[in-house]
C-alpha atoms as a PDB file:
ATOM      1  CA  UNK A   1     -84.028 -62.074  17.816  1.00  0.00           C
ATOM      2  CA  UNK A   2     -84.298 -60.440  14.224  1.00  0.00           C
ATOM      3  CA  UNK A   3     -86.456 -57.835  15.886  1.00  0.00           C
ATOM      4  CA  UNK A   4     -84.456 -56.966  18.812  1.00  0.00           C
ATOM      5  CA  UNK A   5     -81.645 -56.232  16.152  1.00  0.00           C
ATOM      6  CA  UNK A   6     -83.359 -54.489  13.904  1.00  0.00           C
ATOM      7  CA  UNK A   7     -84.343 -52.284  16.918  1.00  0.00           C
ATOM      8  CA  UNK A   8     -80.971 -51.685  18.336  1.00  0.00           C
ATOM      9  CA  UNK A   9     -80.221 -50.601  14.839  1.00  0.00           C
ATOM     10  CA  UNK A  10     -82.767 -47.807  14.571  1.00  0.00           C
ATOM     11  CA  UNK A  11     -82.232 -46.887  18.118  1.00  0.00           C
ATOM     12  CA  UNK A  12     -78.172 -45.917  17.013  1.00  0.00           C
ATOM     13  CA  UNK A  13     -78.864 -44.556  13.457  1.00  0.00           C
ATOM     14  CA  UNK A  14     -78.960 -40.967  14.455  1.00  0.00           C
ATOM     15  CA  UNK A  15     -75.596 -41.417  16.395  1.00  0.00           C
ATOM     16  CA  UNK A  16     -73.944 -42.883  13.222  1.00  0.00           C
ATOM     17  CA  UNK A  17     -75.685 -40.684  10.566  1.00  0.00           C
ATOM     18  CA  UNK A  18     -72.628 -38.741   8.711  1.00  0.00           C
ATOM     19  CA  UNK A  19     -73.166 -35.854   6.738  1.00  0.00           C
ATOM     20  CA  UNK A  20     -72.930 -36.145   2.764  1.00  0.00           C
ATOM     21  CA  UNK A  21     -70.333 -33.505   3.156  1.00  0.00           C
ATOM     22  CA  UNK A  22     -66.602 -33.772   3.276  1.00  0.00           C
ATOM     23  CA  UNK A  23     -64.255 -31.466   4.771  1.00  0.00           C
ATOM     24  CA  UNK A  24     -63.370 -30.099   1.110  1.00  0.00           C
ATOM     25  CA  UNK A  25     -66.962 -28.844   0.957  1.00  0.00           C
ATOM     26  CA  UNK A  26     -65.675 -26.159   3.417  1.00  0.00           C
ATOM     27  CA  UNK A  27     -63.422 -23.392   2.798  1.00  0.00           C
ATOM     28  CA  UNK A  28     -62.286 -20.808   5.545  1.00  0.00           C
ATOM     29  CA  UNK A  29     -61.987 -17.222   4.485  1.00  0.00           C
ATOM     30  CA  UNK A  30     -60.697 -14.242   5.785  1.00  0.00           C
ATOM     31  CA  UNK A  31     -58.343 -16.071   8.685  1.00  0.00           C
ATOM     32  CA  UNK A  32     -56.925 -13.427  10.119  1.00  0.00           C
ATOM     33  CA  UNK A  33     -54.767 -13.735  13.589  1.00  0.00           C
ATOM     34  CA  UNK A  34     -53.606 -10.926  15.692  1.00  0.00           C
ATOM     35  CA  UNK A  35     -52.168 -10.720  19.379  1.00  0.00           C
ATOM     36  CA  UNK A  36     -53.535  -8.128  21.274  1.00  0.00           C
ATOM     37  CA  UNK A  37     -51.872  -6.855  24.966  1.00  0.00           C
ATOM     38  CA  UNK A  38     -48.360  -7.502  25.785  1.00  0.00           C
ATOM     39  CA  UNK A  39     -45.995  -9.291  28.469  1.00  0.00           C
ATOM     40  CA  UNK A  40     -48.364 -12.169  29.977  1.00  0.00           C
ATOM     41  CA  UNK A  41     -51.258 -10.436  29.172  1.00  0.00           C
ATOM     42  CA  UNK A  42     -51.410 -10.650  25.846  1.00  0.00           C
ATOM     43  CA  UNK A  43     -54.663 -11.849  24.255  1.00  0.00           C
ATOM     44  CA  UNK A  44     -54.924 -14.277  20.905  1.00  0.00           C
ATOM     45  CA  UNK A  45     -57.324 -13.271  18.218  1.00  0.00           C
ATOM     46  CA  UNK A  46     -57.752 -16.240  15.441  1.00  0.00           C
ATOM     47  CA  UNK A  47     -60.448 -15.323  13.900  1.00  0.00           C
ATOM     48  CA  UNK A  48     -62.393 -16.053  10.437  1.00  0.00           C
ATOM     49  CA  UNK A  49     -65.286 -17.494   8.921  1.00  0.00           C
ATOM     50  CA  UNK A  50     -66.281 -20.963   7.602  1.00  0.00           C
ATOM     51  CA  UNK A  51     -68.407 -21.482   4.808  1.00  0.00           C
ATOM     52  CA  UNK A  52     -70.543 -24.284   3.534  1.00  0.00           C
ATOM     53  CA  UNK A  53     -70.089 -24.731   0.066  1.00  0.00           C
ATOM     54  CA  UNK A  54     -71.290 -28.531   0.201  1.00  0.00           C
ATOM     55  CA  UNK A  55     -75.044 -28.962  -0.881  1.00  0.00           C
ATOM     56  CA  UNK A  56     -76.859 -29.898   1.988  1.00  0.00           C
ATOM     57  CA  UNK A  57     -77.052 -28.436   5.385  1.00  0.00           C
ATOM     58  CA  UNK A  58     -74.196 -29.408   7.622  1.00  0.00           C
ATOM     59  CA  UNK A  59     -71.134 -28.399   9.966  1.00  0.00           C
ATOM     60  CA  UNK A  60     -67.648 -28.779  10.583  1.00  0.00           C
ATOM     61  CA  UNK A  61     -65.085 -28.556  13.032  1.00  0.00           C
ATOM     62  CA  UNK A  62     -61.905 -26.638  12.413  1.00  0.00           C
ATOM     63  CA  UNK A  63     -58.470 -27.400  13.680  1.00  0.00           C
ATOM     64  CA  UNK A  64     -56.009 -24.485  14.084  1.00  0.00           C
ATOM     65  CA  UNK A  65     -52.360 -25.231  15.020  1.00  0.00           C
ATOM     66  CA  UNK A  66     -49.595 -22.432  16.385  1.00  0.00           C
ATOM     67  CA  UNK A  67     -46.336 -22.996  15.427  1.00  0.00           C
ATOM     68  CA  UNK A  68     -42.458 -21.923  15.772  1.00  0.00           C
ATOM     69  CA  UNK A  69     -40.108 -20.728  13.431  1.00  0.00           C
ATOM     70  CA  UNK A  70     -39.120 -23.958  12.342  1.00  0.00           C
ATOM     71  CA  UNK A  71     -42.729 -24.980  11.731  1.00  0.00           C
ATOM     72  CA  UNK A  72     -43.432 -27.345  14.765  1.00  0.00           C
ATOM     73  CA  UNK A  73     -46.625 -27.231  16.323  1.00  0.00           C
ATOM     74  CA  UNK A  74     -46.603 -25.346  20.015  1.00  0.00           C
ATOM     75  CA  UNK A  75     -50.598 -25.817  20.253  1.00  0.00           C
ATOM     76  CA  UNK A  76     -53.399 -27.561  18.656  1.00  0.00           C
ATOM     77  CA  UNK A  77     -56.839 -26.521  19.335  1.00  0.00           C
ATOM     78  CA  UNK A  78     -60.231 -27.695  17.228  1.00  0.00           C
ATOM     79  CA  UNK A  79     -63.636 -26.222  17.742  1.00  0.00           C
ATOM     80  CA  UNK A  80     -67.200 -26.299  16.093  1.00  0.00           C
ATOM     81  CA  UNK A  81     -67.939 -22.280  14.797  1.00  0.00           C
ATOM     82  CA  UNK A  82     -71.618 -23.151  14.241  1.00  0.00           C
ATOM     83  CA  UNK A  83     -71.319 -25.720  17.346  1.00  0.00           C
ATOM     84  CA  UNK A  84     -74.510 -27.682  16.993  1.00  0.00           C
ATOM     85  CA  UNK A  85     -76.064 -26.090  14.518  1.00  0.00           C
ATOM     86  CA  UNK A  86     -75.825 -26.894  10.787  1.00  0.00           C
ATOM     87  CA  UNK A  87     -74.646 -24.777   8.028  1.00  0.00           C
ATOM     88  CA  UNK A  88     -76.723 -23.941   5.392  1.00  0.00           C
ATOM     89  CA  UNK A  89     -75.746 -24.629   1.749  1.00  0.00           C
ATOM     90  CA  UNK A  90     -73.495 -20.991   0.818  1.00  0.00           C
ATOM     91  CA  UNK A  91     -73.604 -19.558   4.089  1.00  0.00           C
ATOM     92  CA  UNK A  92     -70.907 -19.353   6.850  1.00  0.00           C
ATOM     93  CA  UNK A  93     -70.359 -18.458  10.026  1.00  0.00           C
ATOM     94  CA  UNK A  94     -67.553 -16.626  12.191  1.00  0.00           C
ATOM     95  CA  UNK A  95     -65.231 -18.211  14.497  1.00  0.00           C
ATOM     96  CA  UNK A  96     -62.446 -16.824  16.779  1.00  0.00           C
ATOM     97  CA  UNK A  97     -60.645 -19.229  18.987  1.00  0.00           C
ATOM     98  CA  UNK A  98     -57.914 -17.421  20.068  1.00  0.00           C
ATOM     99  CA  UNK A  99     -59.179 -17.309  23.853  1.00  0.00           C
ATOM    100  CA  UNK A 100     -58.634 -21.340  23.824  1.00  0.00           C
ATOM    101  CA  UNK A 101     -54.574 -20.691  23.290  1.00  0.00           C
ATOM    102  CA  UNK A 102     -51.798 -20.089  25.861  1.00  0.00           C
ATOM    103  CA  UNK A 103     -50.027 -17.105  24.215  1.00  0.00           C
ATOM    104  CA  UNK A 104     -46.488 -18.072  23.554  1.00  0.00           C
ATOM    105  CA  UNK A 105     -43.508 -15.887  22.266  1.00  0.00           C
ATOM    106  CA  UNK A 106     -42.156 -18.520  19.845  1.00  0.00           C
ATOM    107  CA  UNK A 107     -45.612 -18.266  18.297  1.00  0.00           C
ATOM    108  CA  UNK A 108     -44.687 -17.269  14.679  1.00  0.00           C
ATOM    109  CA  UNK A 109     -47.529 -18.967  12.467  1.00  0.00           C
ATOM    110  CA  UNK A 110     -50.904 -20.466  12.758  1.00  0.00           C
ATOM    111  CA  UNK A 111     -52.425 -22.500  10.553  1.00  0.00           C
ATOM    112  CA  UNK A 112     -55.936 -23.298  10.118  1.00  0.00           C
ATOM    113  CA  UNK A 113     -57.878 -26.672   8.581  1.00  0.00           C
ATOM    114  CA  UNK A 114     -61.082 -28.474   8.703  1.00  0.00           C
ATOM    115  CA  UNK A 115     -60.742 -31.953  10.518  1.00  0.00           C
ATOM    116  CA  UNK A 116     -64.422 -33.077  10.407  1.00  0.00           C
ATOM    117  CA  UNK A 117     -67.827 -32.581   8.878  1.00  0.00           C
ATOM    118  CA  UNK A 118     -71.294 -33.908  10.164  1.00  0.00           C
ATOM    119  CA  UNK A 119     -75.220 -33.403  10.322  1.00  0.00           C
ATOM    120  CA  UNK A 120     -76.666 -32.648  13.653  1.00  0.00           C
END
């Protein structure tokens, strides 16, 4: 019996390994959204970069909201910029997920945050 838990145990351990890394190891630099087009063709560009400023290799996932005047949220989106591939310590890498938003005209701010760190 001892065995056969010790075995499921090391069978899950990659699934529940978490990276040493919080999401304040991360900073996002040069966010920088733009519309592009007009009428319903108008295309989103959120774009930036993500870097790893955490010690050991790792990656995040990024949540950017679109909101109204009034600062409610219209749309939430989150994506992985490095998707399965880690980070390494000091380096970055580019996102733009613009193309997962519905344009709206009550769009008047976006804001951008990292929701989750881990180690693939």
């Amino acid at each position: 019996m001892k065995t056969l838990f010790v075995s499921a145990l090391l069978a899950f351990l990659p699934v529940a390994a978490q990276a040493a890394c919080a999401p304040t190891d991360f900073a996002i630099k040069e966010f920088k959204p733009s519309a592009n087009g007009s009428g319903a063709a108008v295309r989103l560009m959120l774009s930036g970069e993500l870097v790893n400023n955490c010690a050991e290799p790792s990656a995040a996932q990024i949540r950017i909201e679109a909101k109204d005047a009034s600062g409610s949220v219209l749309q939430s989106k989150q994506g992985w910029p490095a998707g399965t591939t880690n980070i390494a310590p000091g380096a970055s890498a580019k996102f733009d997920l613009g193309r997962q938003f519905r344009f709206q005209s009550e769009m008047a701010s976006y804001t951008v945050s990292v929701v989750a760190v881990r180690a693939w």
